[in-house]
Protein backbone atom coordinates (compact mmCIF):
# COMPACT_ATOMS: atom_id res chain seq x y z
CA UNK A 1 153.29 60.44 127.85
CA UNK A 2 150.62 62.65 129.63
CA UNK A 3 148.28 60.82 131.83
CA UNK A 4 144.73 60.33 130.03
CA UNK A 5 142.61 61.25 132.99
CA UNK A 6 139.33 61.66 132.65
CA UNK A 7 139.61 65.82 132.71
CA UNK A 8 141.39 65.55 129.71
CA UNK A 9 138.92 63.22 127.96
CA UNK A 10 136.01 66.24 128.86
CA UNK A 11 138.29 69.19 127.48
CA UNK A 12 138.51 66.87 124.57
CA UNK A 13 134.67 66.51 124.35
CA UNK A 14 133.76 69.86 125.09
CA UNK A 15 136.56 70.75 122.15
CA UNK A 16 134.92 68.47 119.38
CA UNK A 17 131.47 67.38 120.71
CA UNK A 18 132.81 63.64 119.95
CA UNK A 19 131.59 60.72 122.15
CA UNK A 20 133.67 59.99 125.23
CA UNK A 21 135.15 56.91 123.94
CA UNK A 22 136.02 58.12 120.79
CA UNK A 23 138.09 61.13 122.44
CA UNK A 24 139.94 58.72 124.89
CA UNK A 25 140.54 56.62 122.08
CA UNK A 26 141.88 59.73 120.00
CA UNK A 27 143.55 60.52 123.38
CA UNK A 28 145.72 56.97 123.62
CA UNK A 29 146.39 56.79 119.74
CA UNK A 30 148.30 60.99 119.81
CA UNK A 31 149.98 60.13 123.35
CA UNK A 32 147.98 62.34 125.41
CA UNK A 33 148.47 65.29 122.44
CA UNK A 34 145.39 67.24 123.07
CA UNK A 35 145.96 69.15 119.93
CA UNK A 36 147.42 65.98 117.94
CA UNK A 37 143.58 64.72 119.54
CA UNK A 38 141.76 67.21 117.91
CA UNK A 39 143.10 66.60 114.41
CA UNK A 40 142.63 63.08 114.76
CA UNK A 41 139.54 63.15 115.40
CA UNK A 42 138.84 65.91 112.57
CA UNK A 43 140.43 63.39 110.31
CA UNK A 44 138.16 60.20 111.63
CA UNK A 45 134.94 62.58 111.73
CA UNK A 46 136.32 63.39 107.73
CA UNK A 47 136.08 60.21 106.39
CA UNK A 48 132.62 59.82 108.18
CA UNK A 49 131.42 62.49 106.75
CA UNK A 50 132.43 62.28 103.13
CA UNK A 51 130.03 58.74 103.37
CA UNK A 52 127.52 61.85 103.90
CA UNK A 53 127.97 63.57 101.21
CA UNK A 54 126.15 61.74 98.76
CA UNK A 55 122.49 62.12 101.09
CA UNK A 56 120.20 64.28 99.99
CA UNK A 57 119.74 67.25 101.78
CA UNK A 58 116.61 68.68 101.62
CA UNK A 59 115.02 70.08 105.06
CA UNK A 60 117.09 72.44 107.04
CA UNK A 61 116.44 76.38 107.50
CA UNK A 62 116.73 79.99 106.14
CA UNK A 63 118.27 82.70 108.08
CA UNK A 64 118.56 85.88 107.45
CA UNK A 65 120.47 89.05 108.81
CA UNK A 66 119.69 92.78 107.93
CA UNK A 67 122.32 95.50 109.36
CA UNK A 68 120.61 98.22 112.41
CA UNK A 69 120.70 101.07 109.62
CA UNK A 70 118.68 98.78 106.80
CA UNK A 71 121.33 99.26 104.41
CA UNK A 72 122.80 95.81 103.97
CA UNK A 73 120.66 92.25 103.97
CA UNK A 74 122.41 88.68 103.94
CA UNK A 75 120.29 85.15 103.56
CA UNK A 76 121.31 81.42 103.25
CA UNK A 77 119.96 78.25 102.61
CA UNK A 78 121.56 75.54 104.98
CA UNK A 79 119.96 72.13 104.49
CA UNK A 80 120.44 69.05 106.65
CA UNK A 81 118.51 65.44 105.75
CA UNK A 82 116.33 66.02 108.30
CA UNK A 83 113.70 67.76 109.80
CA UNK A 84 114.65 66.38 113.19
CA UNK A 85 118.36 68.02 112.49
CA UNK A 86 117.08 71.47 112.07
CA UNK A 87 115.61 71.76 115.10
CA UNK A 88 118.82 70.54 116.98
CA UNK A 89 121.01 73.20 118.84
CA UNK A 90 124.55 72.29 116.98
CA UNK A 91 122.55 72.82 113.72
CA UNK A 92 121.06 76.23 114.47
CA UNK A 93 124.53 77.10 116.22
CA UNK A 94 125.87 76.45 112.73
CA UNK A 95 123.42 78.38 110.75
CA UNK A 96 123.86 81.33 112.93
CA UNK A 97 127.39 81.39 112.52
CA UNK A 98 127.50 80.84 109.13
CA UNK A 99 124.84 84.05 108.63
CA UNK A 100 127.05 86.46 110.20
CA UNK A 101 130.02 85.41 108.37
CA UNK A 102 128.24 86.28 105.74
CA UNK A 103 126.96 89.39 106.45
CA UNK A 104 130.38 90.38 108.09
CA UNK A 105 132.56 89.38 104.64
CA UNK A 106 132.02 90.66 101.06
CA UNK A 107 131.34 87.13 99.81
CA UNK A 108 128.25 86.45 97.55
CA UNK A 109 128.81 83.19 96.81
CA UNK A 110 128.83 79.69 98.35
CA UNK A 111 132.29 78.92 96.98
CA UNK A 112 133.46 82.18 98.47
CA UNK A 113 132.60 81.27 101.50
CA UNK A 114 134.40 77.72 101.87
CA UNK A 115 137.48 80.03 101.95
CA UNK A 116 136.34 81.96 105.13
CA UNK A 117 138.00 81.10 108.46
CA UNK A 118 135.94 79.63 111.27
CA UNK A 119 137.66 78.68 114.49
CA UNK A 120 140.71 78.04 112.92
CA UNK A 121 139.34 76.10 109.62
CA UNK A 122 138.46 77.46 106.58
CA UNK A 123 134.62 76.89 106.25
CA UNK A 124 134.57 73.93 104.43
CA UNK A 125 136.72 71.89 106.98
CA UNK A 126 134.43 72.92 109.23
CA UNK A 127 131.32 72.18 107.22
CA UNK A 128 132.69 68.64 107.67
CA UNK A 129 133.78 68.55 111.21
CA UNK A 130 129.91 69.63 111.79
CA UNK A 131 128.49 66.86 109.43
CA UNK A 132 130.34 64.36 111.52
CA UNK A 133 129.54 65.13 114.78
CA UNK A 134 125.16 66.01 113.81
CA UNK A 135 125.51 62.70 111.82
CA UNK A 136 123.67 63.93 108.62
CA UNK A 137 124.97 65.62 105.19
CA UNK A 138 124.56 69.32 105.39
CA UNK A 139 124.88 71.95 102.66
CA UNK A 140 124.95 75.75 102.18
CA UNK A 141 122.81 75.60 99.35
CA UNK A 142 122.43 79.26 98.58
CA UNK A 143 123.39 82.60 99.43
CA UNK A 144 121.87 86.34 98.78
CA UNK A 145 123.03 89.66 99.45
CA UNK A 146 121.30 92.91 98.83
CA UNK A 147 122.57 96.11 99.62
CA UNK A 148 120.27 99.39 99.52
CA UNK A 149 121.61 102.33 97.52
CA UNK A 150 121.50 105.84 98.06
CA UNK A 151 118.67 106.71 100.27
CA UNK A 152 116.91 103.53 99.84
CA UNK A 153 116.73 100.86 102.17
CA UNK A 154 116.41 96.89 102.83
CA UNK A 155 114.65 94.53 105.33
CA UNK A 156 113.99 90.79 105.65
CA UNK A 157 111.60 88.69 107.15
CA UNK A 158 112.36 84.95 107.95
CA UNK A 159 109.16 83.13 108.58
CA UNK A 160 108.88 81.22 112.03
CA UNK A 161 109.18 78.19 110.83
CA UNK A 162 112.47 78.99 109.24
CA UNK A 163 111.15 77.59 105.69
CA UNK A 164 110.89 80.75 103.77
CA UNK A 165 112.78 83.34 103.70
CA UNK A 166 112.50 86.80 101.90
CA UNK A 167 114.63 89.93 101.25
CA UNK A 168 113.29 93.11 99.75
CA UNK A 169 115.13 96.47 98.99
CA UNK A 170 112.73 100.33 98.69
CA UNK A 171 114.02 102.67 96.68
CA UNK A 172 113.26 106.40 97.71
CA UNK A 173 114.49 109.63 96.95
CA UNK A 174 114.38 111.58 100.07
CA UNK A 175 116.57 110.21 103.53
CA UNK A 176 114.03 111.27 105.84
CA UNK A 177 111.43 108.97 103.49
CA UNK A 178 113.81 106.08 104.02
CA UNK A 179 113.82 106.23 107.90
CA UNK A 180 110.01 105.53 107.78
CA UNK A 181 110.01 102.57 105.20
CA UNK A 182 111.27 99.73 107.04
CA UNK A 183 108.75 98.69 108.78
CA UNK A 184 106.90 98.96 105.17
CA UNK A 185 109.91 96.69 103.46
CA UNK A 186 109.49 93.96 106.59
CA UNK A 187 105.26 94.01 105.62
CA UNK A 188 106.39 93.37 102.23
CA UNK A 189 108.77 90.52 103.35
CA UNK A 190 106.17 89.10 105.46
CA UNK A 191 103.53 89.56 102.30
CA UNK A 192 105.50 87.68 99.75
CA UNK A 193 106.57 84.82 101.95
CA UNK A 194 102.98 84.22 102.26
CA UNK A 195 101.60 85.21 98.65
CA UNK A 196 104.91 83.59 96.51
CA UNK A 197 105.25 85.93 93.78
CA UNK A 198 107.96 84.87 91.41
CA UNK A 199 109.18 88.64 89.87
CA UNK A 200 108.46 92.11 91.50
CA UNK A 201 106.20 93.82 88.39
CA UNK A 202 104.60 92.55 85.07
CA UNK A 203 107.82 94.08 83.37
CA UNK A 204 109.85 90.78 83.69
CA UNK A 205 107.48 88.90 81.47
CA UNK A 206 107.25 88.91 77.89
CA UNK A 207 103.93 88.92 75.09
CA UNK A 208 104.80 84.94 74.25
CA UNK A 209 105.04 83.49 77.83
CA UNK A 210 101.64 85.85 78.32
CA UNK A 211 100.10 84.41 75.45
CA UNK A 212 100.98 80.76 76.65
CA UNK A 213 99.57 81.25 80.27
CA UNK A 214 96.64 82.96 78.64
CA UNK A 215 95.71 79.40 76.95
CA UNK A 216 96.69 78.22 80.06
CA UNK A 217 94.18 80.14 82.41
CA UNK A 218 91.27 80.19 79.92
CA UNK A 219 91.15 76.56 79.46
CA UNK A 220 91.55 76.31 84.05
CA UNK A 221 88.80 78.51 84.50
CA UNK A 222 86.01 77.20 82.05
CA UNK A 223 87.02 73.70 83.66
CA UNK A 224 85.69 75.48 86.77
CA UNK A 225 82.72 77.30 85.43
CA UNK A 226 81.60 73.60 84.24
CA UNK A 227 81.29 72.25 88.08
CA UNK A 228 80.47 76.23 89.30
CA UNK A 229 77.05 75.45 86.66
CA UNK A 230 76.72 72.11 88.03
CA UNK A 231 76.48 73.53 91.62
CA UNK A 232 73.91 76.74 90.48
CA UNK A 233 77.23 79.19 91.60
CA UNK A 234 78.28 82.35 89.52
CA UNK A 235 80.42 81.37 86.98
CA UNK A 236 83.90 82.94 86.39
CA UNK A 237 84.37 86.05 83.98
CA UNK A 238 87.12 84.69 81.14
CA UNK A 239 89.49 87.27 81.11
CA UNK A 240 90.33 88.98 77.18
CA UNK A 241 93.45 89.95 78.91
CA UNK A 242 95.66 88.56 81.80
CA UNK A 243 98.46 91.20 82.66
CA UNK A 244 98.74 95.21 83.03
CA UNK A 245 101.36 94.64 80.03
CA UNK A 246 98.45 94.22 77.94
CA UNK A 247 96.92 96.97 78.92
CA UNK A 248 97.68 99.72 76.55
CA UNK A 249 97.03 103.35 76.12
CA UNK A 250 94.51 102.52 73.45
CA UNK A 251 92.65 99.26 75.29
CA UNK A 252 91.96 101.58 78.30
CA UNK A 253 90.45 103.98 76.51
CA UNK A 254 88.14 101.75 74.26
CA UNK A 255 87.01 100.26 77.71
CA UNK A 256 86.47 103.45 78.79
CA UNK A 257 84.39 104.44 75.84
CA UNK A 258 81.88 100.87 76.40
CA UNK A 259 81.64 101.71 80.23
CA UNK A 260 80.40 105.16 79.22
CA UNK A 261 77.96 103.71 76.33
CA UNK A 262 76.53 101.48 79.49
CA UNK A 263 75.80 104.30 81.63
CA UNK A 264 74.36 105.91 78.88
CA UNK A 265 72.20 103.12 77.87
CA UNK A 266 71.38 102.81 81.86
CA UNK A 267 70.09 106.54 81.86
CA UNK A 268 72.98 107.46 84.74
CA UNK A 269 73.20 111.31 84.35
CA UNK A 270 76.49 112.28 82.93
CA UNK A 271 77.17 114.62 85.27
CA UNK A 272 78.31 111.62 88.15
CA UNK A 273 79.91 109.39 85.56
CA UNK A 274 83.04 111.14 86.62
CA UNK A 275 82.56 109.46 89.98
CA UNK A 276 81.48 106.09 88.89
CA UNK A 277 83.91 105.57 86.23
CA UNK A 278 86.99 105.47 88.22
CA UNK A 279 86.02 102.11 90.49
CA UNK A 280 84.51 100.34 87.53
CA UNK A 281 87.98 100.84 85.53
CA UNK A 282 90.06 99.44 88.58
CA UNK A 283 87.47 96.88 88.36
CA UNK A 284 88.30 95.90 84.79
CA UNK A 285 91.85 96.42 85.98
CA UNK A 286 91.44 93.38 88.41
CA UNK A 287 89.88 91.14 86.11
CA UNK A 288 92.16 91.63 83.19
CA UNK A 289 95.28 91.11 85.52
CA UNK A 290 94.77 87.94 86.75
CA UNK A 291 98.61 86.57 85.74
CA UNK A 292 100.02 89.52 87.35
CA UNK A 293 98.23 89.18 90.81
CA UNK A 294 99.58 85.26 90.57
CA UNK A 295 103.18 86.28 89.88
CA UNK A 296 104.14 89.31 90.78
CA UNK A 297 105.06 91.31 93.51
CA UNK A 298 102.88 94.70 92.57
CA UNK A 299 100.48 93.02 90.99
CA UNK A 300 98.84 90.86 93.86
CA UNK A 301 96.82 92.68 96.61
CA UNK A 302 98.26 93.29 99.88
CA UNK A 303 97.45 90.82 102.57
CA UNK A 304 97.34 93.53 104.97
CA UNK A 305 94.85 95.65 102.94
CA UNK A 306 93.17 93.49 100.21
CA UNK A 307 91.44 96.35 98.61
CA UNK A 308 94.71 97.46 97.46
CA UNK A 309 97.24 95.69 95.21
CA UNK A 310 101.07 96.25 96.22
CA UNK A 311 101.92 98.73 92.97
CA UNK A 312 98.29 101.13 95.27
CA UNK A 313 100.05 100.64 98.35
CA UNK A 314 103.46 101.94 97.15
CA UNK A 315 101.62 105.03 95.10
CA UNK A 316 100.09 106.14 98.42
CA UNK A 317 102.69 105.65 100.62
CA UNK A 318 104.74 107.98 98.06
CA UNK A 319 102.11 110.39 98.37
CA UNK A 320 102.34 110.78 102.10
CA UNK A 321 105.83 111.35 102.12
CA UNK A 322 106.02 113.36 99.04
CA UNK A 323 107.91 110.44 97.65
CA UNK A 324 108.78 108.28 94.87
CA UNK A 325 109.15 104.57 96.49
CA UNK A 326 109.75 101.63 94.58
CA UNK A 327 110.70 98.12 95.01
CA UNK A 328 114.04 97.32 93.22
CA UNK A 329 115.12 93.93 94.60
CA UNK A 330 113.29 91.28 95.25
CA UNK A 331 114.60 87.57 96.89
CA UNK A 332 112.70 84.60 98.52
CA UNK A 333 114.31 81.55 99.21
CA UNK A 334 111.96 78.64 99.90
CA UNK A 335 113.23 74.99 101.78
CA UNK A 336 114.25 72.78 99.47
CA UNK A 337 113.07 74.22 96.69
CA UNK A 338 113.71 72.34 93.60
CA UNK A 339 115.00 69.82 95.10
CA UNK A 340 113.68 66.19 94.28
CA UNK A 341 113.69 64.34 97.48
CA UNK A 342 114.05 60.67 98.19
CA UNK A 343 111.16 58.53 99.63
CA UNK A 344 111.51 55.31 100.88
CA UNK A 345 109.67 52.23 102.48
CA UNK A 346 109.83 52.86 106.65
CA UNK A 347 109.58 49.28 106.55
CA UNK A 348 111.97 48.60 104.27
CA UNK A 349 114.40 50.57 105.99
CA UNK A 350 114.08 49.25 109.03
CA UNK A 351 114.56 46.17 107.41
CA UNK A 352 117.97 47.20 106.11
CA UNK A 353 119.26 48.53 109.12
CA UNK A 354 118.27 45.02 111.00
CA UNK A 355 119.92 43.13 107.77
């Protein structure tokens, strides 16, 4: 039997982050069997871990990895109990591995990747060797990949916190367009982590889930007007319509006709109608688009350049290159999103633990 000096008890620690006594335990029960060690304690941290498994895991953090040519993008979810967890250096160790196994495979999906190999485990066995030496539950909640096509290109911006996380892929026609876009993609990363849009254009909606927000908005902003006219404020227009997919051919150009009427009726000479049309229709643009600037991507003006909503800022970027660009994928990954977390009595806890 090999001696079980106190050099082997640190190569045992320093293999499997387990507390001293546990390794010279694991140590005297294998015969000195450093390897024999390992799995024992693998096994012990196991069954300490599955008692884990049942916590629910809602802080943790959001990486993100995006390849030095912007053509491939990679994000997870990992989530630990704790907030306290996430900011420990085994847990961010772990998230950074699991990232660029991630990015490195051609997985796409969190059961893929419990098949990967990770110093000499497949994932999930050492998922659980990690649970049971942080001493919380933690889960790969979520994984997304995006991968730009043709000319096109992708970033991602992970804010510092490491709560949100966002990945968004250009679409261009023109290779030496996409070279200059990706410090544009990251602005648009950083602009939806902040804003929260749920789609990238009005497209993804349809006329009865408009209708139903419609009802929906109306009914929030004459609430407001009410206190706005108890205060002696400006009350809130109420919007006829809500999103640019209500905005027809025909709408614009009955709108059109009334602002001209008003100008008329205001004795503006016709001749600079031409230039005072054009801002009061993007005017009635805002105001009838008030769903779209809450949900979506294009719709909601850039934080960067308020005057202009994201669908402006894309149209004029095109123009400078000579370009076509447009935003084709669209991911952002919040903590713990939908995920219904316990709360509990401090003092009751304590009171448990001491029971």
């Amino acid at each position: 039997m090999a001696e079980i000096n106190a050099q082997l008890v640190k190569q045992l620690r320093e293999m499997t982050d387990a507390g001293m006594m546990d390794c010279k335990k694991a140590l005297v029960e294998t015969q000195g069997d450093i390897n024999k060690a390992v799995e024992y304690l693998r096994e012990k941290g196991l069954s300490k871990a599955a008692k884990k498994a049942d916590r629910i895991a809602a802080e943790g953090s959001i990486s993100i990895r995006v390849s030095d040519d912007f053509k491939k993008a990679s994000m997870v979810e990992i989530n630990s109990e704790t907030d306290f967890v996430a900011k420990n250096e085994g847990f961010k160790e772990l998230s950074a591995k699991t990232i660029q196994m991630i990015q490195d495979s051609n997985i796409s999906t969190t059961e893929e990747l419990q098949t990967l190999s990770l110093e000499g485990a497949n994932f999930e066995e050492y998922l659980k060797t990690q649970i049971a030496k942080i001493g919380e539950n933690i889960v790969v909640r979520r994984i997304a990949k995006v991968a730009a096509e043709g000319c096109g290109i992708v970033n991602g911006y992970v804010h510092s916190n490491g709560r949100v996380g966002v990945i968004i892929a250009l679409k261009c026609q023109k290779q030496e367009s996409a070279k200059s876009l990706s410090e544009l993609a990251k602005n648009l990363c950083m602009h939806a982590a902040a804003m929260k849009p749920q789609v990238i254009s009005y497209h993804s909606f349809d006329l009865d889930f408009i209708k139903s927000e419609k009802t929906a908005i109306v009914a929030e902003l004459e609430k407001e007007n009410e206190e706005l006219k108890r205060l002696g404020k400006p009350l809130h227009k109420i919007p006829q319509y809500i999103s640019e997919m209500e905005l027809s051919d025909e709408v614009l150009a009955k709108q059109e006709e009334f602002l001209k009427s008003e100008l008329k009726a205001q004795g503006k000479p016709e001749a600079i109608w031409d230039k005072i049309l054009p801002g009061q229709m993007e005017r009635f643009k805002a105001d009838s688009t008030i769903l779209d600037q809450r949900l979506t991507l294009l719709g909601q003006f850039f934080v960067m350049d308020d005057k202009k909503t994201i669908a402006q800022v894309l149209t004029q970027k095109s123009k400078e290159l000579g370009d076509c660009i447009e935003v084709v994928e669209y991911i952002r990954f919040e903590l713990g999103e939908g995920i219904q977390k316990e709360t509990s009595n401090f003092a009751d806890e304590v009171k448990a633990q001491l029971g």
